[in-house]
PDB file of N, CA and C in Angstrom:
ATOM      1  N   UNK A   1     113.169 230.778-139.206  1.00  0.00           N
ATOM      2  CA  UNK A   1     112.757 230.894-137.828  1.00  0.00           C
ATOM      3  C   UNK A   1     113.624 230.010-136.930  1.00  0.00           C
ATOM      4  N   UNK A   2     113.596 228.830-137.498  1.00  0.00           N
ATOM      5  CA  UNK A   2     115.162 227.739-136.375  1.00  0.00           C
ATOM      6  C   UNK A   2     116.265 228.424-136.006  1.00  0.00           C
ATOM      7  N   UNK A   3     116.750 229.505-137.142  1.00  0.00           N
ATOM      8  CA  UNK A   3     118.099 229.524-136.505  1.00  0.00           C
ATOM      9  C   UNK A   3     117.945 230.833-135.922  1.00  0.00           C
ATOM     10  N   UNK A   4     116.794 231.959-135.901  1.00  0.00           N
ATOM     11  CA  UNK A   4     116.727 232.782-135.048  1.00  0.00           C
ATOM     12  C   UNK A   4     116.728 232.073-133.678  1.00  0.00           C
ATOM     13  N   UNK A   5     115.676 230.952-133.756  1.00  0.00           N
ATOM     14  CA  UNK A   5     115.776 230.378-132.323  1.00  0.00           C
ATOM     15  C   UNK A   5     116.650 230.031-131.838  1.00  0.00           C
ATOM     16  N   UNK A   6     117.754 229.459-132.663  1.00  0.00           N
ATOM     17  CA  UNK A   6     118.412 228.836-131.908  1.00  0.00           C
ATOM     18  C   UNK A   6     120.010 230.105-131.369  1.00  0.00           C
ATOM     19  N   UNK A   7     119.497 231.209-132.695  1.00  0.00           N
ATOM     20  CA  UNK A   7     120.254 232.113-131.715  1.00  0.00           C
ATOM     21  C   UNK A   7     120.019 232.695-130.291  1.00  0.00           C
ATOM     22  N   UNK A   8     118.542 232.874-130.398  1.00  0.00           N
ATOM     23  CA  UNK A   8     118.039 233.194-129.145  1.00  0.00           C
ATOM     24  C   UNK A   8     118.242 231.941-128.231  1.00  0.00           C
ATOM     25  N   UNK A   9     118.239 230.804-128.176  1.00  0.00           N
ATOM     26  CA  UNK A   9     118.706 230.280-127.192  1.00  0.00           C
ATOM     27  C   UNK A   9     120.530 230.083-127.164  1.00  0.00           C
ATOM     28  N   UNK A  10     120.831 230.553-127.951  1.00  0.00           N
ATOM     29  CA  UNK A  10     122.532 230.409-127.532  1.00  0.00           C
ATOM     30  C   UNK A  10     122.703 231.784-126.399  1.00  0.00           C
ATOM     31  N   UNK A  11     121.920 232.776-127.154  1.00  0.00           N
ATOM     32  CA  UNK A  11     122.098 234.291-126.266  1.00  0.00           C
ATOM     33  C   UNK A  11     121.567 233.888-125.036  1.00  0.00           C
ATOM     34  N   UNK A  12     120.779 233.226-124.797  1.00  0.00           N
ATOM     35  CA  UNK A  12     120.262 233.168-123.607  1.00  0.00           C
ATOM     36  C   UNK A  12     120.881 232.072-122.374  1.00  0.00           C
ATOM     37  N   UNK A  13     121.627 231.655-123.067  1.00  0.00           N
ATOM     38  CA  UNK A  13     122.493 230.485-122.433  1.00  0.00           C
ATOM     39  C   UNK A  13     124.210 231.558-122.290  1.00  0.00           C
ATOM     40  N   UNK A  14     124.450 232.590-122.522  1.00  0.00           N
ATOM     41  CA  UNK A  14     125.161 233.434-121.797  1.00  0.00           C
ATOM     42  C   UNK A  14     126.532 233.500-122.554  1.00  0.00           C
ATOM     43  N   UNK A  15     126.526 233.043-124.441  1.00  0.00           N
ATOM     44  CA  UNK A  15     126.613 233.478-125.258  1.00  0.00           C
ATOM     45  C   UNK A  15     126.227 234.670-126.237  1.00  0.00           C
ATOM     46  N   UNK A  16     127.138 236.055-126.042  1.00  0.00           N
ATOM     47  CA  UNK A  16     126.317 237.129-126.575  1.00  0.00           C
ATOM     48  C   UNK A  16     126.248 237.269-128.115  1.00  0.00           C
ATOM     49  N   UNK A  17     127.172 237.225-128.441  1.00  0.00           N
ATOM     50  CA  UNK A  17     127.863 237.212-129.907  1.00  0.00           C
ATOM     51  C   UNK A  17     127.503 235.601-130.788  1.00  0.00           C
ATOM     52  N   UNK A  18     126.783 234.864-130.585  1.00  0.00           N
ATOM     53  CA  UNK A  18     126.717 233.189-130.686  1.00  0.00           C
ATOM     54  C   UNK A  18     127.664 233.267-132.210  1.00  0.00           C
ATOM     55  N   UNK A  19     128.121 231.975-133.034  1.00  0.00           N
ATOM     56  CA  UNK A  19     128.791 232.110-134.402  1.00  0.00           C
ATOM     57  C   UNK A  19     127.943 231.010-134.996  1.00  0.00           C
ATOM     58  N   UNK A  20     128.404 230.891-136.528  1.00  0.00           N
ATOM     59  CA  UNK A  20     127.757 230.354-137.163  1.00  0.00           C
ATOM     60  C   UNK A  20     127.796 228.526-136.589  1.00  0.00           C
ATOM     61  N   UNK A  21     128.734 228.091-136.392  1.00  0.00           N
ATOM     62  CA  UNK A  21     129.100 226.915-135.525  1.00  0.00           C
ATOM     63  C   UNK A  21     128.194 227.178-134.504  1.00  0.00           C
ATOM     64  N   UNK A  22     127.900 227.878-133.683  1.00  0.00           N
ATOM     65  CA  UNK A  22     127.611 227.570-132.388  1.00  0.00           C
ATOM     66  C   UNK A  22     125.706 226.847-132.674  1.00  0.00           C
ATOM     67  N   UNK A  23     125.407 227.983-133.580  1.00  0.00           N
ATOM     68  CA  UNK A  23     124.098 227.415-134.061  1.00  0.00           C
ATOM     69  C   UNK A  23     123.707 226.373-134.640  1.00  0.00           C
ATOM     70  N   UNK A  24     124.631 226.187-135.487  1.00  0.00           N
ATOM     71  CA  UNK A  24     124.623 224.359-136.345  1.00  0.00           C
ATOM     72  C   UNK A  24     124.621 223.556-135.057  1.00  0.00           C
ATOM     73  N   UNK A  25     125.527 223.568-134.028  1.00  0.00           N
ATOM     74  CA  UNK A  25     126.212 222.858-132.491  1.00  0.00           C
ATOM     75  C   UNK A  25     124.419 222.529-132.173  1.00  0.00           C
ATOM     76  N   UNK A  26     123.753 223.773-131.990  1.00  0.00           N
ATOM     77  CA  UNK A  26     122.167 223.423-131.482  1.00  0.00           C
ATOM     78  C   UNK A  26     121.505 223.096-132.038  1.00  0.00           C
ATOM     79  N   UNK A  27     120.937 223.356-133.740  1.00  0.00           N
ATOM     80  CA  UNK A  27     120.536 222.633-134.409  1.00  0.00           C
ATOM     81  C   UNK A  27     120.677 221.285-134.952  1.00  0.00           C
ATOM     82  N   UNK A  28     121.759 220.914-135.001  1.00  0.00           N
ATOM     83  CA  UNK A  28     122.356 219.541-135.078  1.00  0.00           C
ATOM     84  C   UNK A  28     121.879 218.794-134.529  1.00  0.00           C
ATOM     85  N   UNK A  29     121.972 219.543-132.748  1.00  0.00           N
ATOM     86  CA  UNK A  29     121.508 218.509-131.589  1.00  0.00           C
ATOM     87  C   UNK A  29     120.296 217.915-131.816  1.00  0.00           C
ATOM     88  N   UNK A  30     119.348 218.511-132.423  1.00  0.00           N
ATOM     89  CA  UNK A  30     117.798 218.336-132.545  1.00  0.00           C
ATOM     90  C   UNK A  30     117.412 217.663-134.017  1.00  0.00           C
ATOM     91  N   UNK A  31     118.390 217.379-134.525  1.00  0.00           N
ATOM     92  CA  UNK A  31     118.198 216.814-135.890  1.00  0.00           C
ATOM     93  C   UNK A  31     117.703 217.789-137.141  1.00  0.00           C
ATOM     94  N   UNK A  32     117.940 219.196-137.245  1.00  0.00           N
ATOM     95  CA  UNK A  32     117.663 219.995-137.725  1.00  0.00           C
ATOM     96  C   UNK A  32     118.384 220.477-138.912  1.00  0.00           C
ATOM     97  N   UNK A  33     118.412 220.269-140.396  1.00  0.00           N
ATOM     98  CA  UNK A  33     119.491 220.286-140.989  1.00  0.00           C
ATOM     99  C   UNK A  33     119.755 222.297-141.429  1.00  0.00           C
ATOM    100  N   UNK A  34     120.690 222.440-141.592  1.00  0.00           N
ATOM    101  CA  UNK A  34     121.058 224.199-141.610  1.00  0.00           C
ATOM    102  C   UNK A  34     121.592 224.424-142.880  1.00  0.00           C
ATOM    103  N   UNK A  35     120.925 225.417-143.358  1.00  0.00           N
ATOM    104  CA  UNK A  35     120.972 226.138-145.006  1.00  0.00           C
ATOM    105  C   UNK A  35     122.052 227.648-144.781  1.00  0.00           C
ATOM    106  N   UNK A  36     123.151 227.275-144.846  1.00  0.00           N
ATOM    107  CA  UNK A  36     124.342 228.044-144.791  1.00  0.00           C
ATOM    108  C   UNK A  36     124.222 229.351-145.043  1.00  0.00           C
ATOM    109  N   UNK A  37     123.161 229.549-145.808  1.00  0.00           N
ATOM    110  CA  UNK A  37     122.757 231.126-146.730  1.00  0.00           C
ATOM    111  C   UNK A  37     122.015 231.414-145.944  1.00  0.00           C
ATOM    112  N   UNK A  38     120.761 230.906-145.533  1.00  0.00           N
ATOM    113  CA  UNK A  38     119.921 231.407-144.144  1.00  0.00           C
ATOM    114  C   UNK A  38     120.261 231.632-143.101  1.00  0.00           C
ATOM    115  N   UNK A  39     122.058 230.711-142.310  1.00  0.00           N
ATOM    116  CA  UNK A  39     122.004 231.215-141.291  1.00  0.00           C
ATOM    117  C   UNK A  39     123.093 232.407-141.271  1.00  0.00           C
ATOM    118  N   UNK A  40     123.820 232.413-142.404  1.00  0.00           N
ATOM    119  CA  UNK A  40     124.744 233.664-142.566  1.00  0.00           C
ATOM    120  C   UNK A  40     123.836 234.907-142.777  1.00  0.00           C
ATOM    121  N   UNK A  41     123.188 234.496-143.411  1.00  0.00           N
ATOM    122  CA  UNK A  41     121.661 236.328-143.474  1.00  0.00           C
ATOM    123  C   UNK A  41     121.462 236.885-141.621  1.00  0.00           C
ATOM    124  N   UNK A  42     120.851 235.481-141.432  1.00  0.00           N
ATOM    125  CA  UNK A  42     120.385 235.583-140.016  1.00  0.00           C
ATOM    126  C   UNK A  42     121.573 236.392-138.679  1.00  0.00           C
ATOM    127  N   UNK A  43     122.590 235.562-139.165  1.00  0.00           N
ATOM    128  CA  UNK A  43     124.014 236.150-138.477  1.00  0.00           C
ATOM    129  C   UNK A  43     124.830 237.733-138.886  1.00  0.00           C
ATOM    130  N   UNK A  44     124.183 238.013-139.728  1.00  0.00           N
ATOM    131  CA  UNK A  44     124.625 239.129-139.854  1.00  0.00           C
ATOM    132  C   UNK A  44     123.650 240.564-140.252  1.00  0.00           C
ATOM    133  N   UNK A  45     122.593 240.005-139.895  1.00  0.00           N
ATOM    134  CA  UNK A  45     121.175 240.631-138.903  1.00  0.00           C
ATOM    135  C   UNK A  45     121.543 240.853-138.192  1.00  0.00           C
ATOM    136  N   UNK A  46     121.715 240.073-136.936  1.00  0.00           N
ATOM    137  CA  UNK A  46     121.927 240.298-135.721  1.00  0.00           C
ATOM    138  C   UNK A  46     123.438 240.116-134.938  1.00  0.00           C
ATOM    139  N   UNK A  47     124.049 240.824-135.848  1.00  0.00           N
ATOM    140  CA  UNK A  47     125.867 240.941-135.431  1.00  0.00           C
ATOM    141  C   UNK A  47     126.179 242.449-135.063  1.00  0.00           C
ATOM    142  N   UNK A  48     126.252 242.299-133.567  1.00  0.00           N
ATOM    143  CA  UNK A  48     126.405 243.435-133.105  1.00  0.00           C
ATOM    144  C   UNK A  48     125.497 243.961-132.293  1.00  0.00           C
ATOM    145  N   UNK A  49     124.286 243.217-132.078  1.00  0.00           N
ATOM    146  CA  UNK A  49     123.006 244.011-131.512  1.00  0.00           C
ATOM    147  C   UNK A  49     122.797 243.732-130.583  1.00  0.00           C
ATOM    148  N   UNK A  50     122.492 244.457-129.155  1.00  0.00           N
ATOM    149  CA  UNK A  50     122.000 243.352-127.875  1.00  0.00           C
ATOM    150  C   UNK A  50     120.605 242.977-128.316  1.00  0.00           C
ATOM    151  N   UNK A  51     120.432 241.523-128.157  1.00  0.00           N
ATOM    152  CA  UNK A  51     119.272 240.853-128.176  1.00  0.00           C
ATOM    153  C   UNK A  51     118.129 241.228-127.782  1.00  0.00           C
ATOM    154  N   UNK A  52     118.021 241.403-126.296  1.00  0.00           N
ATOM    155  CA  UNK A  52     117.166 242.596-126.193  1.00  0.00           C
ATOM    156  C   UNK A  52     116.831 243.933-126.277  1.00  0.00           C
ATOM    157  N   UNK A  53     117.456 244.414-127.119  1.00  0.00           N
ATOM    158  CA  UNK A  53     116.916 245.459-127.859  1.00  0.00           C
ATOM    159  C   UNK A  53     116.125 244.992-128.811  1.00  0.00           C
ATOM    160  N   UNK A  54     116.452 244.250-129.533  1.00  0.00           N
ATOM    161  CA  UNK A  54     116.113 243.237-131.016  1.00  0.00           C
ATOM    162  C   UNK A  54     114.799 242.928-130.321  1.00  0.00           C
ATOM    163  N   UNK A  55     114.691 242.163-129.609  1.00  0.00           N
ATOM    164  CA  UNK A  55     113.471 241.680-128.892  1.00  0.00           C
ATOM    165  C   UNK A  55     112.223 242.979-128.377  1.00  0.00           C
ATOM    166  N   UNK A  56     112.981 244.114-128.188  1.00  0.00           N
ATOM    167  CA  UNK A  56     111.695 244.962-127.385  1.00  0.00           C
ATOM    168  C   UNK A  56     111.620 245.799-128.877  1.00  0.00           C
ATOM    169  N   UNK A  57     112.194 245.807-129.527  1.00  0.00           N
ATOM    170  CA  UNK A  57     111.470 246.610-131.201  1.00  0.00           C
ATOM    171  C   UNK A  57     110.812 245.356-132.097  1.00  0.00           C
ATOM    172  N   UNK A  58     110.764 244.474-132.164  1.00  0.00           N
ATOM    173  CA  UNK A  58     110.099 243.261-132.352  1.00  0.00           C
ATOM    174  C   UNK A  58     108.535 243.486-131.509  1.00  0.00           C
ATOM    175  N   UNK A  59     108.389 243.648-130.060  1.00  0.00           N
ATOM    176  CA  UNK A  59     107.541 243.731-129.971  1.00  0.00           C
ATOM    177  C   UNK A  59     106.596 244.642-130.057  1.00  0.00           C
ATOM    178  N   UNK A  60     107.481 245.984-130.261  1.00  0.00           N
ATOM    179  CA  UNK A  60     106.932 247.496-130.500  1.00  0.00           C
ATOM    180  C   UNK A  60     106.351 246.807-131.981  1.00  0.00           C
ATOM    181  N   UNK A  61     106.894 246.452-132.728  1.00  0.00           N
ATOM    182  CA  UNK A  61     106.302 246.258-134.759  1.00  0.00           C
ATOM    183  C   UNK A  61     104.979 245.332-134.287  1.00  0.00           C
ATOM    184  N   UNK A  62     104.903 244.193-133.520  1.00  0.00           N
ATOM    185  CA  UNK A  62     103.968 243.638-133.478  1.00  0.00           C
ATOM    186  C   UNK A  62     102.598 244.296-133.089  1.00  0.00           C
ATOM    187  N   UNK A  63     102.727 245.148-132.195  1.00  0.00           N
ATOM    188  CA  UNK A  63     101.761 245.720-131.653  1.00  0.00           C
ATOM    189  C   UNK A  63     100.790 246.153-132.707  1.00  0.00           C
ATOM    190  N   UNK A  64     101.704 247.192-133.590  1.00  0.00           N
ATOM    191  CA  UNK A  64     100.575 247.632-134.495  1.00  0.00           C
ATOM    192  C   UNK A  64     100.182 246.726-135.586  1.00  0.00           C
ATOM    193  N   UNK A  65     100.527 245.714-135.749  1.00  0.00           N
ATOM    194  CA  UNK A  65      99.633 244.835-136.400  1.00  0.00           C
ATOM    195  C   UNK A  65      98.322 244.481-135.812  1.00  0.00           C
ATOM    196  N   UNK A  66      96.910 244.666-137.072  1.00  0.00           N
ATOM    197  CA  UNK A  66      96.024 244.408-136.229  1.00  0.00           C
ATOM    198  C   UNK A  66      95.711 242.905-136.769  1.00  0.00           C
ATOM    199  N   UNK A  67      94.712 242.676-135.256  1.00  0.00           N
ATOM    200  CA  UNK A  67      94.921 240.995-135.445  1.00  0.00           C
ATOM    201  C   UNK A  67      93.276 240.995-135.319  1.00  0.00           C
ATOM    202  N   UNK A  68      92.407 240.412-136.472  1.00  0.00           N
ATOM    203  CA  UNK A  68      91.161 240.153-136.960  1.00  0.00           C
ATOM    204  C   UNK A  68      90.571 239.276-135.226  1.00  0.00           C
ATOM    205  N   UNK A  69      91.353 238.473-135.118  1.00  0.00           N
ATOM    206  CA  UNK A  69      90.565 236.766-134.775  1.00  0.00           C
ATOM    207  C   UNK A  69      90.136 237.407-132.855  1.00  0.00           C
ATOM    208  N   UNK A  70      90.753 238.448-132.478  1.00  0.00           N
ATOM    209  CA  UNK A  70      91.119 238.908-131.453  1.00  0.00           C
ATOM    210  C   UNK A  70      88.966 239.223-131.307  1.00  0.00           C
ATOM    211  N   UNK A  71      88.741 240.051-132.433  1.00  0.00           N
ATOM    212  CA  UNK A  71      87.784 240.332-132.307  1.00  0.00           C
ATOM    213  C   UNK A  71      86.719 239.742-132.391  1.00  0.00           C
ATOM    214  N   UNK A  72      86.643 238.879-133.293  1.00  0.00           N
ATOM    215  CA  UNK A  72      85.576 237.249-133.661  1.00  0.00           C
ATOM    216  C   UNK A  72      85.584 237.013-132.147  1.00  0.00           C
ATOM    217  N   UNK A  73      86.482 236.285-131.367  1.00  0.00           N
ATOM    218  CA  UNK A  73      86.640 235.522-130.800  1.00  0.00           C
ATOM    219  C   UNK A  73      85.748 236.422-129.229  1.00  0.00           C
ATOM    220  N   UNK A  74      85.662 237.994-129.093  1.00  0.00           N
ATOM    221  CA  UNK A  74      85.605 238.456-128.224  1.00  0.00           C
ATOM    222  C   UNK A  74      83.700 238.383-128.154  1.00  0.00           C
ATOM    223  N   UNK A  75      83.058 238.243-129.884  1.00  0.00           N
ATOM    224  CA  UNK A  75      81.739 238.487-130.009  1.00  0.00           C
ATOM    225  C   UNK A  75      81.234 236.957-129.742  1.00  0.00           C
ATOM    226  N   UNK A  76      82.274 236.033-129.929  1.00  0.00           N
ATOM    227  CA  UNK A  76      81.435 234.701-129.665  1.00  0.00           C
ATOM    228  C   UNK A  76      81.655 234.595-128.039  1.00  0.00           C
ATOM    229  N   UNK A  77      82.529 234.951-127.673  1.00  0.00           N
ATOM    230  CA  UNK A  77      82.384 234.536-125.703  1.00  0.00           C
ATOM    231  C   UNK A  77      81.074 235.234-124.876  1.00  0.00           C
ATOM    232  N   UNK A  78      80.791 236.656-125.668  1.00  0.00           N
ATOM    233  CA  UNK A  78      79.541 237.307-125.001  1.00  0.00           C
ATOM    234  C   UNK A  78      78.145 236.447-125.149  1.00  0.00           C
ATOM    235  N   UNK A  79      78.242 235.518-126.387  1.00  0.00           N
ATOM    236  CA  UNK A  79      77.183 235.099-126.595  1.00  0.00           C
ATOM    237  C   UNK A  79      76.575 233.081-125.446  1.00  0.00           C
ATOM    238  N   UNK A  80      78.264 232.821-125.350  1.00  0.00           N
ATOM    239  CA  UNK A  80      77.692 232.235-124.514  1.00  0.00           C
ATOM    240  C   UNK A  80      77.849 232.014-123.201  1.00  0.00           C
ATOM    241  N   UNK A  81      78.341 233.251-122.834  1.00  0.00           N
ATOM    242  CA  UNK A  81      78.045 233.601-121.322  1.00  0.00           C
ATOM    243  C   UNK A  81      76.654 233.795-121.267  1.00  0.00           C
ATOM    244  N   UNK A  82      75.901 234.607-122.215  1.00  0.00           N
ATOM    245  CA  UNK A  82      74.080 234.400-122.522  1.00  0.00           C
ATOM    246  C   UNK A  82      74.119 233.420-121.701  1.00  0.00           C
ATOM    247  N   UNK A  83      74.158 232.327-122.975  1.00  0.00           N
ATOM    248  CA  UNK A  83      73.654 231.231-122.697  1.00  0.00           C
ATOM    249  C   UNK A  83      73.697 230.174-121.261  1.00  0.00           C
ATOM    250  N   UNK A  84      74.782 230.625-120.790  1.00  0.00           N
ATOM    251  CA  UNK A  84      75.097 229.944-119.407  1.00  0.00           C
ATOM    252  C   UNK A  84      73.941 229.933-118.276  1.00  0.00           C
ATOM    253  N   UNK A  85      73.842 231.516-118.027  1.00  0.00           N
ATOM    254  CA  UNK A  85      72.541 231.336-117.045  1.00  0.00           C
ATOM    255  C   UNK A  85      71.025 230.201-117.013  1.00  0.00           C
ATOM    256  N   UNK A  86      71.134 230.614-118.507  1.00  0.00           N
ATOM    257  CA  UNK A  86      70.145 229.395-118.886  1.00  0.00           C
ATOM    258  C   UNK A  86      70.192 227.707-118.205  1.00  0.00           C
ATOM    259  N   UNK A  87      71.351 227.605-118.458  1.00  0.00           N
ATOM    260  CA  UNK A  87      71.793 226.200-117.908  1.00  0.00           C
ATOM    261  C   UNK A  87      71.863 225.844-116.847  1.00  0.00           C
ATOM    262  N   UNK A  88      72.225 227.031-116.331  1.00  0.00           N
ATOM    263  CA  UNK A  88      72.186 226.668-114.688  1.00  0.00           C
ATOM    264  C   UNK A  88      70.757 226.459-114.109  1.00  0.00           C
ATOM    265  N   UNK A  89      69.763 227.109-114.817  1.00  0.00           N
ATOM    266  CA  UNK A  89      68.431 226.982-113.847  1.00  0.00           C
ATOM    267  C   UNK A  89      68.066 225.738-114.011  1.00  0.00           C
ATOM    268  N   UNK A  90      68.014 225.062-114.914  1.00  0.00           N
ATOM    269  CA  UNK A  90      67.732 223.852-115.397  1.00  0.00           C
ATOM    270  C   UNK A  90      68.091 222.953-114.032  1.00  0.00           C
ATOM    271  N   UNK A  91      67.493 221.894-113.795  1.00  0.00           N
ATOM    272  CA  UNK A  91      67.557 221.420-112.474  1.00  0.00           C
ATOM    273  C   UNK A  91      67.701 220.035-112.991  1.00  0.00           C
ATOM    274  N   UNK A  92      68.800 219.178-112.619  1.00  0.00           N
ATOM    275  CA  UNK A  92      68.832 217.936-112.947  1.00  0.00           C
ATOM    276  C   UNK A  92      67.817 216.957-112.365  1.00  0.00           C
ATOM    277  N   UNK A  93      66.639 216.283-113.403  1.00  0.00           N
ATOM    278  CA  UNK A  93      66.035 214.970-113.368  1.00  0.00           C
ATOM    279  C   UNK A  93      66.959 214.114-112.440  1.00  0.00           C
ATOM    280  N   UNK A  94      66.184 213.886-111.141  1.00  0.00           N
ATOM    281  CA  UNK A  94      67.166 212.525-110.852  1.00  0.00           C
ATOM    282  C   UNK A  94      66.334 211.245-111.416  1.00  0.00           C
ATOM    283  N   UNK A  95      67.600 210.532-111.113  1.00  0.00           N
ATOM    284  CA  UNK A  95      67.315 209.150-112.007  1.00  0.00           C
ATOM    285  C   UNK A  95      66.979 208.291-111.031  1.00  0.00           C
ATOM    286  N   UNK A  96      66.152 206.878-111.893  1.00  0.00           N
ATOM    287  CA  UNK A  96      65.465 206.373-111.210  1.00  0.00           C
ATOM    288  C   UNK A  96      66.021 205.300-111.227  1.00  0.00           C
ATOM    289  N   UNK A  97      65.876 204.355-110.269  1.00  0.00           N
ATOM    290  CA  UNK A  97      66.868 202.900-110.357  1.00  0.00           C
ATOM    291  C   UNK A  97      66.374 202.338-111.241  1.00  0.00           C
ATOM    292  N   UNK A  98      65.750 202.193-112.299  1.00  0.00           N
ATOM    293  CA  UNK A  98      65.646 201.426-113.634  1.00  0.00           C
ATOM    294  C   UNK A  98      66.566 201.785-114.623  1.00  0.00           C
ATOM    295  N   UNK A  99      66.547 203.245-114.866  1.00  0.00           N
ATOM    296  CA  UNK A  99      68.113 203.605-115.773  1.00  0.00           C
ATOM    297  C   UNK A  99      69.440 203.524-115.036  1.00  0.00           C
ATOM    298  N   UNK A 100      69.200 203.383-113.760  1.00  0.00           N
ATOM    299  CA  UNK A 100      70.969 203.223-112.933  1.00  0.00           C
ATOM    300  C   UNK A 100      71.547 201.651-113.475  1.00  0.00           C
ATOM    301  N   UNK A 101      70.600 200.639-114.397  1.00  0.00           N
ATOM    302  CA  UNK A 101      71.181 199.544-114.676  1.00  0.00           C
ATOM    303  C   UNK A 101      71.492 199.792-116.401  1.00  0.00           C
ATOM    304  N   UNK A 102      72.298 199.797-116.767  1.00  0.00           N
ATOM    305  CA  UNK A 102      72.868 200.197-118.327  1.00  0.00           C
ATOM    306  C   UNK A 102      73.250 198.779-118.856  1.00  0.00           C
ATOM    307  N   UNK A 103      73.150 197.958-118.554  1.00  0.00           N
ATOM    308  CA  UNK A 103      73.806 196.807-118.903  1.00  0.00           C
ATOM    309  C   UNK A 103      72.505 195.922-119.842  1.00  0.00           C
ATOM    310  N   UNK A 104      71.249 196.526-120.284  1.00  0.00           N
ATOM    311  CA  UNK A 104      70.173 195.818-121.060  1.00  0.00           C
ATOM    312  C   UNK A 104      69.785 194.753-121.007  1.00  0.00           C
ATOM    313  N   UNK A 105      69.696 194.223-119.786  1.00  0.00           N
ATOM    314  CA  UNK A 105      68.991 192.849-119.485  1.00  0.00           C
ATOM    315  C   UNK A 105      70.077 191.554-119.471  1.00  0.00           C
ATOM    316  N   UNK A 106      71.299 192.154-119.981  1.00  0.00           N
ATOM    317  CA  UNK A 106      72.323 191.224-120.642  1.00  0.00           C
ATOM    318  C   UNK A 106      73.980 191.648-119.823  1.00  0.00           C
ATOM    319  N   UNK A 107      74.515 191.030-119.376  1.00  0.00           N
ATOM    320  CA  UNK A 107      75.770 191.479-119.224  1.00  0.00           C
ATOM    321  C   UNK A 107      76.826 190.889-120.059  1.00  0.00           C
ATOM    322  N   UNK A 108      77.800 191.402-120.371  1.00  0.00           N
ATOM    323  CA  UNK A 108      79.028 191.467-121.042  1.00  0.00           C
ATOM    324  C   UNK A 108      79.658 190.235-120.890  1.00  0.00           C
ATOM    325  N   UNK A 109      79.911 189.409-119.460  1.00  0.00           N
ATOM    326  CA  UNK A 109      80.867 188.186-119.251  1.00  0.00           C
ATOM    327  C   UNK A 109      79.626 187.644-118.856  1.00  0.00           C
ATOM    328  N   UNK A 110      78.777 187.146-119.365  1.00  0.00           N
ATOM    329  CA  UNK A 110      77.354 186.385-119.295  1.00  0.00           C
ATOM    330  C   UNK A 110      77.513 184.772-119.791  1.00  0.00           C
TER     331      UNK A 110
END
């Protein structure tokens, strides 16, 4: 995934073609050490391709992945929007100047 990134940020910095140097050049910068076999795979993936193309079929594949948590997450928000109204009717107790003193008979620099 680093050295896709860091191709995508060489492409995006107005390098189209980036080389295997240019990516070590960015990874380096960041203290990132580079596995010669990963980034030659990676480089010759994407040798020749406009980036964004690469990028908008990337997001076409993602789409149809279905994603579980999307749905959990949609049955727990209904439940406490429920609960909200509830809370609101509730009318705050005001307080009485005996609890406005928190300090227990005792203060701290005493």
């Amino acid at each position: 995934m680093r050295y896709v990134a860091a191709y995508l940020l060489a492409a995006l910095g107005g390098n189209e073609s980036p080389s295997a140097k240019d990516i070590k050049a960015i990874l380096s910068s960041v203290g990132v050490g580079v596995d010669d076999e990963k980034l030659d795979f990676v480089i010759a993936q994407l040798k020749g391709k406009d980036i964004n193309e690469v990028l908008a079929a990337g997001v076409s594949k993602l789409a149809s992945v279905p994603s579980g948590g999307a749905v959990a997450s949609g049955g727990s928000g209904g439940a406490a929007a429920a609960d909200a109204p509830a809370a609101e009717e509730k009318e705050p107790e005001p307080e009485s100047d005996e609890e406005s003193d928190d300090d227990m008979g005792f203060s701290l620099f005493d």
